[in-house]
Protein backbone atom coordinates (compact mmCIF):
# COMPACT_ATOMS: atom_id res chain seq x y z
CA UNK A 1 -13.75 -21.23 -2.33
CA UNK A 2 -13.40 -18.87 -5.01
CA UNK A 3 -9.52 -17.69 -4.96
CA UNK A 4 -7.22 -15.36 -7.21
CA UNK A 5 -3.53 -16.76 -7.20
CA UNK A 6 -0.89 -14.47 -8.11
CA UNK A 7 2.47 -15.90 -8.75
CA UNK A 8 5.12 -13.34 -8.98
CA UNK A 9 8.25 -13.47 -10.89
CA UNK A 10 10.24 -14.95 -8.13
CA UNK A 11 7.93 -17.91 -8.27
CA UNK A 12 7.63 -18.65 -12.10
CA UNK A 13 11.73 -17.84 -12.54
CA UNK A 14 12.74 -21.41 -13.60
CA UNK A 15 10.92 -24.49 -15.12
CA UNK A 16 10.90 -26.28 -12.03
CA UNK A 17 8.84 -23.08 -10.23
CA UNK A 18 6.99 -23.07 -12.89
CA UNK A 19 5.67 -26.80 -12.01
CA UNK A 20 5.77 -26.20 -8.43
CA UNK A 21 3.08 -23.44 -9.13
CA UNK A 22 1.12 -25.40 -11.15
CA UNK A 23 1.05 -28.79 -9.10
CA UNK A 24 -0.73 -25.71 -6.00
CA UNK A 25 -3.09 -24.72 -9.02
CA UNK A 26 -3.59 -28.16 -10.28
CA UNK A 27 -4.36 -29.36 -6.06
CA UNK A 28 -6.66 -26.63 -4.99
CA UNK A 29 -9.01 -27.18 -8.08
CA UNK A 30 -9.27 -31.21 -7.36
CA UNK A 31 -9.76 -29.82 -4.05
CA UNK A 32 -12.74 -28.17 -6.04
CA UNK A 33 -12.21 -24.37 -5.40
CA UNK A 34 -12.86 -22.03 -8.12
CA UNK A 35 -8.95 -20.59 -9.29
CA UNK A 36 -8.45 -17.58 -11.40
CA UNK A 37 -4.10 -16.81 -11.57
CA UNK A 38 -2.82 -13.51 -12.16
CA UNK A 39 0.83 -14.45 -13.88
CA UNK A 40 3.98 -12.07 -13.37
CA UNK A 41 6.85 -12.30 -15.78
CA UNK A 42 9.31 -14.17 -15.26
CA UNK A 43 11.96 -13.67 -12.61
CA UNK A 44 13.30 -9.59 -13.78
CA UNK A 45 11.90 -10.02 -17.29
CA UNK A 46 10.41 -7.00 -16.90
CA UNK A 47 13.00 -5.05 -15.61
CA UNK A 48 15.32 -6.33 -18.23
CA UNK A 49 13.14 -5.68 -20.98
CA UNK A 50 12.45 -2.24 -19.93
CA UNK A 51 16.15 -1.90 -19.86
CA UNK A 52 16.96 -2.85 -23.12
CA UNK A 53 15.06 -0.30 -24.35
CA UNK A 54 17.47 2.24 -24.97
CA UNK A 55 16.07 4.02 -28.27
CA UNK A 56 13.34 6.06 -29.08
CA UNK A 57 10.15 4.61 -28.42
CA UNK A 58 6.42 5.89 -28.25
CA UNK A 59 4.26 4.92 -24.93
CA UNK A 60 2.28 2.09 -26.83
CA UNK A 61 5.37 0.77 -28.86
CA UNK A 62 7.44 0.30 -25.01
CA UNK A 63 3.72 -1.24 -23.51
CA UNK A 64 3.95 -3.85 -26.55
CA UNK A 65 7.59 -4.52 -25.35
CA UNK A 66 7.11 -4.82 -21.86
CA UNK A 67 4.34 -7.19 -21.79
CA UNK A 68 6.52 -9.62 -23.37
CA UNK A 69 7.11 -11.19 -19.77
CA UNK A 70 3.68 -11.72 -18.79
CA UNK A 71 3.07 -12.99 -22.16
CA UNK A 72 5.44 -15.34 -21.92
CA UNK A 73 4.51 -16.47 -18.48
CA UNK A 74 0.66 -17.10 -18.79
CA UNK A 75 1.19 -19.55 -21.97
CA UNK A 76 4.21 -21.73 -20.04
CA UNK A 77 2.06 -21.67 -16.80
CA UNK A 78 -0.66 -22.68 -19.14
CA UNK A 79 0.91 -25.28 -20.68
CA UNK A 80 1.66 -26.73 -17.29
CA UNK A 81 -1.48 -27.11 -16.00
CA UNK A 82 -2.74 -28.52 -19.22
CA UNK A 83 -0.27 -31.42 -18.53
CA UNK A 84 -1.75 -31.95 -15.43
CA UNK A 85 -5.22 -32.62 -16.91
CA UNK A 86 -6.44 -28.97 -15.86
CA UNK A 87 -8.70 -26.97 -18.58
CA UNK A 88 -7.08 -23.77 -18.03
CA UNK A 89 -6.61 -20.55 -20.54
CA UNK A 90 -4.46 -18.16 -21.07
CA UNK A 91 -5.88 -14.07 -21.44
CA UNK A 92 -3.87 -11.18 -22.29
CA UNK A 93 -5.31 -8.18 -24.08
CA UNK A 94 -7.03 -8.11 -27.15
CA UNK A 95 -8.34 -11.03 -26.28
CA UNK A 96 -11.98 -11.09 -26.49
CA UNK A 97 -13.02 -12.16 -22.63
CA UNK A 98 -9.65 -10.10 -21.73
CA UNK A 99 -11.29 -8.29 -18.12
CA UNK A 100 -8.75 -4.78 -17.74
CA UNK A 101 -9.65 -1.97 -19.30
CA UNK A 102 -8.49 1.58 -18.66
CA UNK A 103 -10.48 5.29 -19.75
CA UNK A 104 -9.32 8.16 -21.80
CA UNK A 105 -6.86 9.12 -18.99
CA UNK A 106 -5.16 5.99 -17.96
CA UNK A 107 -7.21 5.29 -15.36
CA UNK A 108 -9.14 1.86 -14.70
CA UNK A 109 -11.98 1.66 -15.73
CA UNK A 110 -14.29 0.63 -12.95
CA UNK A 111 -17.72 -0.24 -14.58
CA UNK A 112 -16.02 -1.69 -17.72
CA UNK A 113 -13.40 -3.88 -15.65
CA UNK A 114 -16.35 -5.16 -12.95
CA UNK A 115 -18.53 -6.18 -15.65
CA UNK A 116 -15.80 -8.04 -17.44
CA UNK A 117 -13.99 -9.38 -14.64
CA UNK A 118 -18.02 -10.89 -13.35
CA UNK A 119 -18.49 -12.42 -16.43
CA UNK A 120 -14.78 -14.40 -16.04
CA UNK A 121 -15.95 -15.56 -12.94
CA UNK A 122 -19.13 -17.25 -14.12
CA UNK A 123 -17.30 -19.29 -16.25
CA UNK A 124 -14.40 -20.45 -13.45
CA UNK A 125 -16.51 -23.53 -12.69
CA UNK A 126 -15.21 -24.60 -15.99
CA UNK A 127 -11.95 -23.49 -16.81
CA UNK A 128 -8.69 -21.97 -14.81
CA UNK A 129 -7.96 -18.67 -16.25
CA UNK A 130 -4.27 -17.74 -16.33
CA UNK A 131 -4.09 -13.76 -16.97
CA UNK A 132 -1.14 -11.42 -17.61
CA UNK A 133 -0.81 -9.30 -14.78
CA UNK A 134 0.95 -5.82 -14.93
CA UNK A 135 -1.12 -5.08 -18.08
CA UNK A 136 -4.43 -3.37 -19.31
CA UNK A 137 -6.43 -2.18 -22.73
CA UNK A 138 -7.30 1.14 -23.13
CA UNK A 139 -10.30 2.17 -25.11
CA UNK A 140 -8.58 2.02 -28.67
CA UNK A 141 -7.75 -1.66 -27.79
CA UNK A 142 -3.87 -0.75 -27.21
CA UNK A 143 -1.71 -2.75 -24.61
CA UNK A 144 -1.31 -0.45 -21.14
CA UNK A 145 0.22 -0.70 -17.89
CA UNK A 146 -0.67 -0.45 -14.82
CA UNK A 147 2.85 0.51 -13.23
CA UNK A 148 5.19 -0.90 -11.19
CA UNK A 149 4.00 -4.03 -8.82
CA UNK A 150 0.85 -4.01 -11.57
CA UNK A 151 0.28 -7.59 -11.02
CA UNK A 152 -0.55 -7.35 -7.20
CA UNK A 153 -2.99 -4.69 -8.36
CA UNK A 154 -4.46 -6.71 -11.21
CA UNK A 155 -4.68 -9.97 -8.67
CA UNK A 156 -6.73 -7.82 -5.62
CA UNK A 157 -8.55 -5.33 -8.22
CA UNK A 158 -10.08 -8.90 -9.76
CA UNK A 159 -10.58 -10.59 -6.86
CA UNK A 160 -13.09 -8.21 -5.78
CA UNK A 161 -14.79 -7.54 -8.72
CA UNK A 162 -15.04 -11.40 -9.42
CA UNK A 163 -16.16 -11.43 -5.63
CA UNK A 164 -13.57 -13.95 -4.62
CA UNK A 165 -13.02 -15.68 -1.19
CA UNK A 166 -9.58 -14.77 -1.09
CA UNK A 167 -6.60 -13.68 -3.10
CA UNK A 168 -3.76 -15.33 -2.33
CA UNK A 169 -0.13 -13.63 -3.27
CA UNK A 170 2.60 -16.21 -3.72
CA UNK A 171 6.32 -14.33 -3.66
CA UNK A 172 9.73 -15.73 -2.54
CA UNK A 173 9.20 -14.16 1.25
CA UNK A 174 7.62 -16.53 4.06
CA UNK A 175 4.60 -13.71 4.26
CA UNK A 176 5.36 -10.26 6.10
CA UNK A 177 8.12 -10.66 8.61
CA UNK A 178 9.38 -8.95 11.65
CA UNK A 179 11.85 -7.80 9.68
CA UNK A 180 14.55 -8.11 6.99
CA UNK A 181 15.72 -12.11 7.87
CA UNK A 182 18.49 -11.47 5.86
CA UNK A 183 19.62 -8.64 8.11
CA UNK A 184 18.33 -9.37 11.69
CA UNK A 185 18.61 -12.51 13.16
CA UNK A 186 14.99 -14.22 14.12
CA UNK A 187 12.45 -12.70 12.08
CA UNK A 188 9.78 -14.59 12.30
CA UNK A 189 6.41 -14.43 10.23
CA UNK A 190 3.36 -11.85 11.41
CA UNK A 191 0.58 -14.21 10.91
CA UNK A 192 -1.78 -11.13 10.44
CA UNK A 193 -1.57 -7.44 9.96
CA UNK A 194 -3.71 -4.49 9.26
CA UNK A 195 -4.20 -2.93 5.53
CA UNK A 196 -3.09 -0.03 7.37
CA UNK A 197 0.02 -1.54 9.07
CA UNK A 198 1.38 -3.05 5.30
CA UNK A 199 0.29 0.25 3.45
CA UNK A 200 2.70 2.21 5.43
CA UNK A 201 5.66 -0.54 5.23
CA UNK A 202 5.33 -0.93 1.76
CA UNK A 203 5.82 2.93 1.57
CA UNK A 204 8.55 2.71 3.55
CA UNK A 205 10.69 0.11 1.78
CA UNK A 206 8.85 -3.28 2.42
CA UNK A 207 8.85 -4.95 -0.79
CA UNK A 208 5.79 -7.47 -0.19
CA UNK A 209 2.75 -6.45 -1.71
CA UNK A 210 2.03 -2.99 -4.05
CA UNK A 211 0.64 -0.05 -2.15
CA UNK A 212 -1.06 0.33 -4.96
CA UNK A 213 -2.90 -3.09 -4.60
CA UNK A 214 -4.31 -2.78 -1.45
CA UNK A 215 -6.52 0.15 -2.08
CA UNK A 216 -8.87 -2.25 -4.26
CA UNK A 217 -9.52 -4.76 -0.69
CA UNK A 218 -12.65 -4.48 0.51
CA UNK A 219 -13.51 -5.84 4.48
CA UNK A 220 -15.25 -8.89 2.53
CA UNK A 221 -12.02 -9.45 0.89
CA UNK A 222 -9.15 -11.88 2.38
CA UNK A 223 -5.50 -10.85 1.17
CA UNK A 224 -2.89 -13.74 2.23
CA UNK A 225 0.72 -13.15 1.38
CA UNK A 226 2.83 -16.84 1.22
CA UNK A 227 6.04 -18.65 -0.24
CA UNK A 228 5.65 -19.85 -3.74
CA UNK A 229 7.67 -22.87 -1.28
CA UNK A 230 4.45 -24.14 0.21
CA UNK A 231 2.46 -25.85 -2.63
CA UNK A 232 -0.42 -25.26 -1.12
CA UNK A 233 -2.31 -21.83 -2.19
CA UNK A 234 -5.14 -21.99 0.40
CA UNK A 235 -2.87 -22.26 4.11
CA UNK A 236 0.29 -20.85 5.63
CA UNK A 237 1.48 -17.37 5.15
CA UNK A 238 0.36 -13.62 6.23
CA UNK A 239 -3.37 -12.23 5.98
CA UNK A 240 -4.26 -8.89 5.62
CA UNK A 241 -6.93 -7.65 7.54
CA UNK A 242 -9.35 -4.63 7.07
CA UNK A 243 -9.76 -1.64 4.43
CA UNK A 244 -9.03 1.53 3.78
CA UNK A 245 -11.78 4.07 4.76
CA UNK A 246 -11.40 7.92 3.67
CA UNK A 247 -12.23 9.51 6.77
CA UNK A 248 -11.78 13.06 7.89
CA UNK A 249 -11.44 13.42 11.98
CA UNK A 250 -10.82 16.09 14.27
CA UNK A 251 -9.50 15.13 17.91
CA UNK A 252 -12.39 16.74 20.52
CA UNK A 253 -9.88 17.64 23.20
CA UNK A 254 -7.27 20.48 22.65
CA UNK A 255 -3.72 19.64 21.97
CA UNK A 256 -0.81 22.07 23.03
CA UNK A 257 2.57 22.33 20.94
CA UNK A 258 5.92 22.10 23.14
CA UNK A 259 8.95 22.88 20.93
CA UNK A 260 12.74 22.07 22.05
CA UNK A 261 15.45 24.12 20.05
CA UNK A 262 18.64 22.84 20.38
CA UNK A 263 22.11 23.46 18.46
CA UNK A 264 22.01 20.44 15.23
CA UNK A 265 19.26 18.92 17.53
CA UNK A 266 18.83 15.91 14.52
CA UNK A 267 22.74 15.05 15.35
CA UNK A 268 22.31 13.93 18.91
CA UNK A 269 22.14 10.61 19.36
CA UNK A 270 19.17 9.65 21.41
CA UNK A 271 18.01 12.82 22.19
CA UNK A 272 14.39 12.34 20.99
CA UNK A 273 14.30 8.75 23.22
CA UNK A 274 15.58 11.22 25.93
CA UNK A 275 13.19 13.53 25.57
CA UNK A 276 10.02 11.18 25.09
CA UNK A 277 11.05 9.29 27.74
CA UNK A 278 10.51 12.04 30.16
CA UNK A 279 7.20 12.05 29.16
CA UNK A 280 6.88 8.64 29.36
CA UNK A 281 8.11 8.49 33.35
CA UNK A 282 4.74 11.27 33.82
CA UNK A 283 2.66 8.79 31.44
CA UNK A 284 1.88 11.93 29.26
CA UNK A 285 0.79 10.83 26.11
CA UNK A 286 2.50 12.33 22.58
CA UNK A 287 -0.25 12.38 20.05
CA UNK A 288 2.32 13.55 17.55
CA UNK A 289 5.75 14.58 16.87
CA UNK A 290 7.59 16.77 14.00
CA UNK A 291 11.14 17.35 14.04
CA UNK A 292 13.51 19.58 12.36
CA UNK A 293 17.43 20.21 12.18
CA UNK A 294 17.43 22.36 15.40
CA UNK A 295 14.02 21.40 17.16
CA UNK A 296 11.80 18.73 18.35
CA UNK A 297 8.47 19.32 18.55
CA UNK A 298 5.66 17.37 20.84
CA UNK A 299 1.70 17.36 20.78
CA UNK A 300 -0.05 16.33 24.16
CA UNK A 301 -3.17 16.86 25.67
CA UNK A 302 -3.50 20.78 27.05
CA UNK A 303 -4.42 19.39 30.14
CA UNK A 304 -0.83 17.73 30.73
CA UNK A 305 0.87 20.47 29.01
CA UNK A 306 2.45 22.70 31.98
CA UNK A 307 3.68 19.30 33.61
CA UNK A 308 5.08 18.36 30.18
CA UNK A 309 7.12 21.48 29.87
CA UNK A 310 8.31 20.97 33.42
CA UNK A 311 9.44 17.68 32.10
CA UNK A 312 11.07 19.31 29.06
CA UNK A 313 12.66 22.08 30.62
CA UNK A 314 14.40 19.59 33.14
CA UNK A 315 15.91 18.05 30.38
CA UNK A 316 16.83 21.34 28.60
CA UNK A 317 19.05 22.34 31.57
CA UNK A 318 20.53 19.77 31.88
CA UNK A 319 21.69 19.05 27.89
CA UNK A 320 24.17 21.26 26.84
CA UNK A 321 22.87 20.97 22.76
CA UNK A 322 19.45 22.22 24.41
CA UNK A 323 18.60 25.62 24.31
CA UNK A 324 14.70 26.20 25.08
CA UNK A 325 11.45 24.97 25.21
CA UNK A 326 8.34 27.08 24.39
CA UNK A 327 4.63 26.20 24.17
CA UNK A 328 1.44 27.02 22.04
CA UNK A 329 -1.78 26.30 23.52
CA UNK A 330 -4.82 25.60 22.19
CA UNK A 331 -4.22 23.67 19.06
CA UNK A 332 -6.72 21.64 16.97
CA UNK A 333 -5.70 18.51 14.87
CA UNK A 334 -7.73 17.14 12.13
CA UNK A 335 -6.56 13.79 10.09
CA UNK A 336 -7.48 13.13 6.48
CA UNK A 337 -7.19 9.05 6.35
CA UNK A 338 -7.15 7.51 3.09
CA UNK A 339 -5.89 4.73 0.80
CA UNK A 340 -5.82 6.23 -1.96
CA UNK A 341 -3.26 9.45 -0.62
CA UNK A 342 -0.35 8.55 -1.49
CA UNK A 343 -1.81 7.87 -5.68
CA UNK A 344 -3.02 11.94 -5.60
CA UNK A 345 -0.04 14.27 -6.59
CA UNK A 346 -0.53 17.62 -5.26
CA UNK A 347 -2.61 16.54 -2.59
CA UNK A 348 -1.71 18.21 0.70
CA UNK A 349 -1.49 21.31 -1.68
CA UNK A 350 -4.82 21.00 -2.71
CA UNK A 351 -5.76 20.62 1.13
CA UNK A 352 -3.74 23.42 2.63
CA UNK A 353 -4.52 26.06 -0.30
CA UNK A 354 -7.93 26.56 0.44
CA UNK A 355 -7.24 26.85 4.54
CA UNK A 356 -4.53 29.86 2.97
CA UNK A 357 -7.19 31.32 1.09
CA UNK A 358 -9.62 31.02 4.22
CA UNK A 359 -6.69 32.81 6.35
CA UNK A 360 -6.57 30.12 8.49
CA UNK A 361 -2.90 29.77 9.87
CA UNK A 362 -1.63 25.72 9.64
CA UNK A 363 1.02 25.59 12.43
CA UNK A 364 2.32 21.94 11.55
CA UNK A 365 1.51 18.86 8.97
CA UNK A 366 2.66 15.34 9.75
CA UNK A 367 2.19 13.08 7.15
CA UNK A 368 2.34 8.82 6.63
CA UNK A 369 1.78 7.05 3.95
CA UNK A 370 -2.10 6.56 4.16
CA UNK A 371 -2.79 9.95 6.38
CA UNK A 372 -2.41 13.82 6.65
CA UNK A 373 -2.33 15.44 9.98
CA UNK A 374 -3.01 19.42 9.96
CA UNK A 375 -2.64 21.34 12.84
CA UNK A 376 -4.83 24.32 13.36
CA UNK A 377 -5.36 27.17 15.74
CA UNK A 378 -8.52 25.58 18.55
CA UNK A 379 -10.60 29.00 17.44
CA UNK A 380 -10.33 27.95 13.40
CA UNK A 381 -11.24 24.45 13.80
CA UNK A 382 -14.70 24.00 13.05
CA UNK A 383 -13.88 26.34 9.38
CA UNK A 384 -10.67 24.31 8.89
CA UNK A 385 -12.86 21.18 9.06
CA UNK A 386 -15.44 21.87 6.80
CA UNK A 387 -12.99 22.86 4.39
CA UNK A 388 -10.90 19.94 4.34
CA UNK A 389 -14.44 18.01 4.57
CA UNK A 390 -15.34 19.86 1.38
CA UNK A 391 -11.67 19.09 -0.30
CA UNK A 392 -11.87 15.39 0.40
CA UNK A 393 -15.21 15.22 -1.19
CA UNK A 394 -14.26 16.82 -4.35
């Protein structure tokens, strides 16, 4: 197998981590798999360094500073597998076979970076190279950055432009868990989950991989999150399935809007459980819901909707923080899907402008972390579509 190994600064944060990463480096190529490593600083380096920096300093002179850590790290983790009998190097930029490279605006560059990053992996039957993630070159040969969790971009940006196997992220977490073991008792580990699933957790607080990262996986590419604990780089853990796919899509069927006002509706307890579970008892289906301080609101199929206000007017009558429910028939939805959202400021406003300038009314937008969700009079849909076709192209 050809594999990327990132180690992360949890996992190189003391000499003896240090040697337990390189005794899983030094195993998998005797094992003879191909290994490139993508090298973190050590343990909060990073964040130290970039806190000690409390005078003036210019964008490059700060770069030069922060890449101290993953300086640091790829000659030690170097030196480590050299005492295990492993031919390994070291890159950082400037160096001549050095693969990142960024354009004029900060931006990887992708042609540049591919080309390098091929010609690394022709020569991995020969030698282990250890690289600095986090960091880049830009055109004038200065040291960038690639911004915060860098080195999980750096790791899954090179595995698939070296066309690895795998890339295999080794942290100080047992993979993705059920949840925080350190506040619920009996997380256990997911043994897979969507790109889709971890995209929006890691927007969300989930400190496992970079969001950033995962926009460079591919379907071709495996992503495996596991303990720097293990040893072993190629088993255990969490993989992450799939890829991100830009996709606009407009739901066929109708949807109808039923809105509950209520008095500080958001400071109820359990009123939106309430609520949906109304629903739920008629097994009408909510394809969305937006909330405010003194409404709930519901999407369902128009074909369910005067049952579901039935439903919702029971409930209404019989909460005293309830004051109505109305409805609006007749609404469209159409979802913009893509990785690469939540890295475009300004982008629902460059969506939504040019439905304003079209005069086409947008009733609601629900937004995640890797989707927009715009919600459209049924008689504008097919314009609102092509617009927001048109957008997403651009």
């Amino acid at each position: 197998m050809r594999v990327v190994a990132k180690f992360g600064g949890t996992s190189l944060g003391s000499g003896d981590r240090i040697n337990r990463a390189a005794d899983s480096i030094a195993k998998a190529v005797e094992e003879g798999n191909e290994i490139a490593v993508v090298a973190s600083a050590m343990g909060s380096t990073t964040d130290d360094l970039i806190e000690d920096i409390t005078f003036e300093a210019d964008e490059a002179d700060r770069a030069e500073i922060i890449s101290m850590g993953e300086r640091t790290s790829v000659r030690m983790l170097k030196a480590a597998l050299a005492a295990r009998d492993v031919n390994a190097t070291f890159l950082e930029p400037g160096d001549e076979e050095w693969p990142v490279v960024t354009n004029e605006l900060g931006e990887v560059d992708v042609e540049t970076t591919r080309a390098r990053a091929q010609k690394l992996a022709a020569e991995l039957d020969d030698t282990v190279p250890v690289i600095t993630g986090f960091l880049a070159e830009d055109p004038e040969g200065n040291v960038a950055t690639l911004g915060r969790g860098g080195s999980d971009t750096t790791a899954v940006m090179l595995g698939n432009y070296m066309d690895s196997d795998e890339v295999v992220i080794v942290t100080d977490v047992e993979g993705i868990m059920t949840g925080d073991p350190r506040v619920v008792e009996g997380a256990r580990n997911v043994g897979r989950i969507t790109v889709d699933e971890l995209r929006n957790l890691s927007f969300r607080g989930a400190e496992v991989i970079a969001p950033s990262a995962l926009s460079y996986k591919d379907g071709d590419l495996d992503v495996r999150v596991t303990h720097y604990q293990h040893g072993d780089l190629l088993t255990g853990g969490t993989r992450i399935e799939g890829q991100f796919e830009n996709l606009v899509d407009m739901r066929e069927e109708p949807l109808s809007c039923l809105t509950v006002a209520g008095r500080a509706i958001r400071n109820r307890p359990g009123i939106l459980a309430d609520l949906s579970t109304s629903l739920r008892g008629a097994e009408i289906n909510i394809d969305a819901v937006a909330s405010g301080m003194d409404s709930v609101t519901f999407y369902v199929d128009s074909t369910r909707a005067e049952e579901a206000e039935t439903l919702l007017h029971d409930e209404v009558v019989t909460e005293d923080t309830l004051s109505s429910v109305t409805v609006n028939d007749e609404v469209a939805v159409i979802r913009v899907t893509g990785g690469e959202l939540p890295n475009q400021p300004g982008v629902i406003q460059g969506i939504v402008s040019p439905l304003a300038d079209a005069d086409i009314n947008v009733i609601d937008i629900i937004t995640s972390a890797t989707s927009v969700a715009l919600f459209v009079a049924w008689d504008d849909r097919e314009d609102a579509l092509d617009i927001i076709q048109n957008q997403v192209q651009e």
